[in-house]
Every structure is written in C-alpha cells, then in structure tokens.
C-alpha atoms as a PDB file:
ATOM      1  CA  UNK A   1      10.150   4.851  46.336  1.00  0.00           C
ATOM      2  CA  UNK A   2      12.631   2.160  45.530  1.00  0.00           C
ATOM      3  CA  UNK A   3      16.150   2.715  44.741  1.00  0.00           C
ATOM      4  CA  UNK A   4      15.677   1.398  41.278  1.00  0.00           C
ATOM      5  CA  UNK A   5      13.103   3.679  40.840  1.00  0.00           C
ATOM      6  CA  UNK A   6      15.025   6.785  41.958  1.00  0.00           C
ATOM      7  CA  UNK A   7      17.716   5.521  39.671  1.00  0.00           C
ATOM      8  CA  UNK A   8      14.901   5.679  36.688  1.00  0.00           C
ATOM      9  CA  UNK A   9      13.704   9.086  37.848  1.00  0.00           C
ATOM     10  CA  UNK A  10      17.294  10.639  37.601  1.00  0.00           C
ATOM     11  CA  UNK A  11      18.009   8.927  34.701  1.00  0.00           C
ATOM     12  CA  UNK A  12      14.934  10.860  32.869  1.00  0.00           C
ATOM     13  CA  UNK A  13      15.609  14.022  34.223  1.00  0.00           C
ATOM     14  CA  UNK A  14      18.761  13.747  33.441  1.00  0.00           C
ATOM     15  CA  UNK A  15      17.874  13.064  29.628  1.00  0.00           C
ATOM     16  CA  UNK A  16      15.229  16.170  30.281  1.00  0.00           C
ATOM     17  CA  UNK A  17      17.755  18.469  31.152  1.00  0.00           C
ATOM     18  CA  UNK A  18      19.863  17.357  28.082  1.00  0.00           C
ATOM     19  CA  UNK A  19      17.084  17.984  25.896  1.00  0.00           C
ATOM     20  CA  UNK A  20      16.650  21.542  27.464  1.00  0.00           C
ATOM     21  CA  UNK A  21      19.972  22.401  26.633  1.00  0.00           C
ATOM     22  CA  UNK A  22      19.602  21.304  23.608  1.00  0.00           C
ATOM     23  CA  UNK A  23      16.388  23.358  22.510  1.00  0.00           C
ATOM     24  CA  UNK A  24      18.120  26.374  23.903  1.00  0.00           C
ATOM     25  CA  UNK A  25      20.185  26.552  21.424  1.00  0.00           C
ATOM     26  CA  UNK A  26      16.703  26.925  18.758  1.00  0.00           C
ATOM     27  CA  UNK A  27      17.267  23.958  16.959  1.00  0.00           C
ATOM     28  CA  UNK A  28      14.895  23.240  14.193  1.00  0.00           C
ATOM     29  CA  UNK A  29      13.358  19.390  12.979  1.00  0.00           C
ATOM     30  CA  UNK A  30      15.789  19.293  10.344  1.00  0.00           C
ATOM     31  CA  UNK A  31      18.536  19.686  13.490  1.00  0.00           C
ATOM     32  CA  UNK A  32      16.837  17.057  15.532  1.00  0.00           C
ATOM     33  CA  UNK A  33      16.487  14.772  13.249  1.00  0.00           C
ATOM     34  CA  UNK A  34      20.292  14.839  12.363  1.00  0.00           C
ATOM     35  CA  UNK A  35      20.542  15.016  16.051  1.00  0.00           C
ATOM     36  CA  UNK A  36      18.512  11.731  16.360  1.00  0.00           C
ATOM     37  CA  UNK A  37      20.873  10.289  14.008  1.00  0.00           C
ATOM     38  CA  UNK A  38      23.973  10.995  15.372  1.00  0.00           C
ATOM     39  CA  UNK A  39      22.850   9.799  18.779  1.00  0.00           C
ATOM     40  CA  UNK A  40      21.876   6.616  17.480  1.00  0.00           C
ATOM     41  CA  UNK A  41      25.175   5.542  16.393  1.00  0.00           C
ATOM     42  CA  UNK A  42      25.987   5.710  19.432  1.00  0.00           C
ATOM     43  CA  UNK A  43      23.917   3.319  20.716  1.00  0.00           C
ATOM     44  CA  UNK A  44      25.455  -0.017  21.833  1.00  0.00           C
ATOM     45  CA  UNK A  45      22.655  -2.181  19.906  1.00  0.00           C
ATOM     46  CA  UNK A  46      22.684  -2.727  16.424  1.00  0.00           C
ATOM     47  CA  UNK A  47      19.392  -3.617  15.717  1.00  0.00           C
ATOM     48  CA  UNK A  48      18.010  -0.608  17.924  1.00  0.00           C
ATOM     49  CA  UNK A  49      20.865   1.986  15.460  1.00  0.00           C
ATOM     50  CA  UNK A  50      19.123   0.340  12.574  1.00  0.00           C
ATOM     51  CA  UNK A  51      15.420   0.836  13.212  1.00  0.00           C
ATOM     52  CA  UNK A  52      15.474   4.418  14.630  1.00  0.00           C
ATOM     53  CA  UNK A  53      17.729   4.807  11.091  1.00  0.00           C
ATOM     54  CA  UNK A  54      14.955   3.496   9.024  1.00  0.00           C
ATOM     55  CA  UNK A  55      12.642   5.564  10.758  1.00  0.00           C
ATOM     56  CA  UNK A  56      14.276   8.399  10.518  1.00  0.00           C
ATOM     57  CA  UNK A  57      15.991   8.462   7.310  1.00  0.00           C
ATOM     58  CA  UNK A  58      13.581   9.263   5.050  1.00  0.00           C
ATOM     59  CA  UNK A  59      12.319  12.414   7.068  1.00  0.00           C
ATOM     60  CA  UNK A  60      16.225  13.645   6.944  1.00  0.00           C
ATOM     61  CA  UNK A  61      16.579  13.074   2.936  1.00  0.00           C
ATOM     62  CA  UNK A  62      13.556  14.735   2.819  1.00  0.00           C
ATOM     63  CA  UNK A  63      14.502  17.886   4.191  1.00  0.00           C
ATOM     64  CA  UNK A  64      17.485  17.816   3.403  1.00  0.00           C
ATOM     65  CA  UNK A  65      16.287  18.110  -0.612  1.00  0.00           C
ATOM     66  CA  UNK A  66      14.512  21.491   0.650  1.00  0.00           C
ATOM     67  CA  UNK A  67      17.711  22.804   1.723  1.00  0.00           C
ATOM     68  CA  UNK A  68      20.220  21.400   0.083  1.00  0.00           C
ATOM     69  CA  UNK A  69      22.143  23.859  -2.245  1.00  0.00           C
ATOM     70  CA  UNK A  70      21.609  23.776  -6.057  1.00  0.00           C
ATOM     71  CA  UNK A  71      23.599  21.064  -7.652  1.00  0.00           C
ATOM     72  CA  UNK A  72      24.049  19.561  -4.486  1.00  0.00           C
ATOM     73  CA  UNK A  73      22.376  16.196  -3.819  1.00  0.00           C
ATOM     74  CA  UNK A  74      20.780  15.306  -0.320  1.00  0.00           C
ATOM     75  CA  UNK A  75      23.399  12.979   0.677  1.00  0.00           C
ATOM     76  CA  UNK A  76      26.141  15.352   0.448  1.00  0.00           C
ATOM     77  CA  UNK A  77      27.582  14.643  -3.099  1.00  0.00           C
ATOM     78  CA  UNK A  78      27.145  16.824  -6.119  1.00  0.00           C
ATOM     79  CA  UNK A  79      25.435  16.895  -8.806  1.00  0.00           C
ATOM     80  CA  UNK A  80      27.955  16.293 -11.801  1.00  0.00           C
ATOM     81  CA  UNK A  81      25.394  15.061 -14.510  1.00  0.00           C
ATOM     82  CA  UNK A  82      25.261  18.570 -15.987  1.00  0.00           C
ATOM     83  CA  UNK A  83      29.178  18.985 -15.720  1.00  0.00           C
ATOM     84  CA  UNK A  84      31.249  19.643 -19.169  1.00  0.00           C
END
C-alpha cells in the first residue's frame, strides 16, 4: 500500500468515525439533511456548496412543512397573512 493510499484510507475512516458519532446521537433524515446543509457551507468550493444545496433543498422544505409549527412557514418566518 502506498502512502497516498494510506492517507485515503484514514481519511475515510476518519469521516466513518464522524458519522458514527453522529448517528449515536439518533438523529433522524430531517437532522441529516440539515446536517448535510450545514456541512456544505463549509465547503471551500462554491459550485460543489451550490449543487449539494439544490439537491438537498427541496427534501429539507419538504419536511420541514411536516413539522413546522402552525402559522409558521418552512423557512423560518411566520405566517402573518391571517394577522389583524
């Protein structure tokens, strides 16, 4: 085995062990998702924060209308259309 690929091999069980930890706690998809999303603002690429965001955007609003409180909208703001 090559030291490059030794590097990749402790690089993904590094990530592994991350995601362990991180199911440990007994996230659910709605969690990983915003989990996803978080992460990849983080990323040093643009492009690559843009089309895992695409991706995973609509999934996110999705749920996020399931649980969202009443009068709450998805994206956080409330619902003021019914407001006197």
């Amino acid at each position: 085995m090559s030291m490059n690929d030794a590097r990749w091999v402790n690089q993904i069980m590094i990530c592994r062990e991350i995601n362990s930890k991180i199911n440990d706690f007994g996230i659910n998809d709605y969690q990983r998702l915003k989990l996803i999303e978080f992460l990849s603002l983080e990323l040093e690429s643009r492009e690559t924060m843009i089309s895992l965001l695409e991706v995973i955007k609509p999934s996110i609003i999705s749920k996020e209308e399931l649980i969202a409180p009443k009068g709450e909208k998805a994206s956080g703001e409330f619902d003021t259309s019914n407001v006197v």
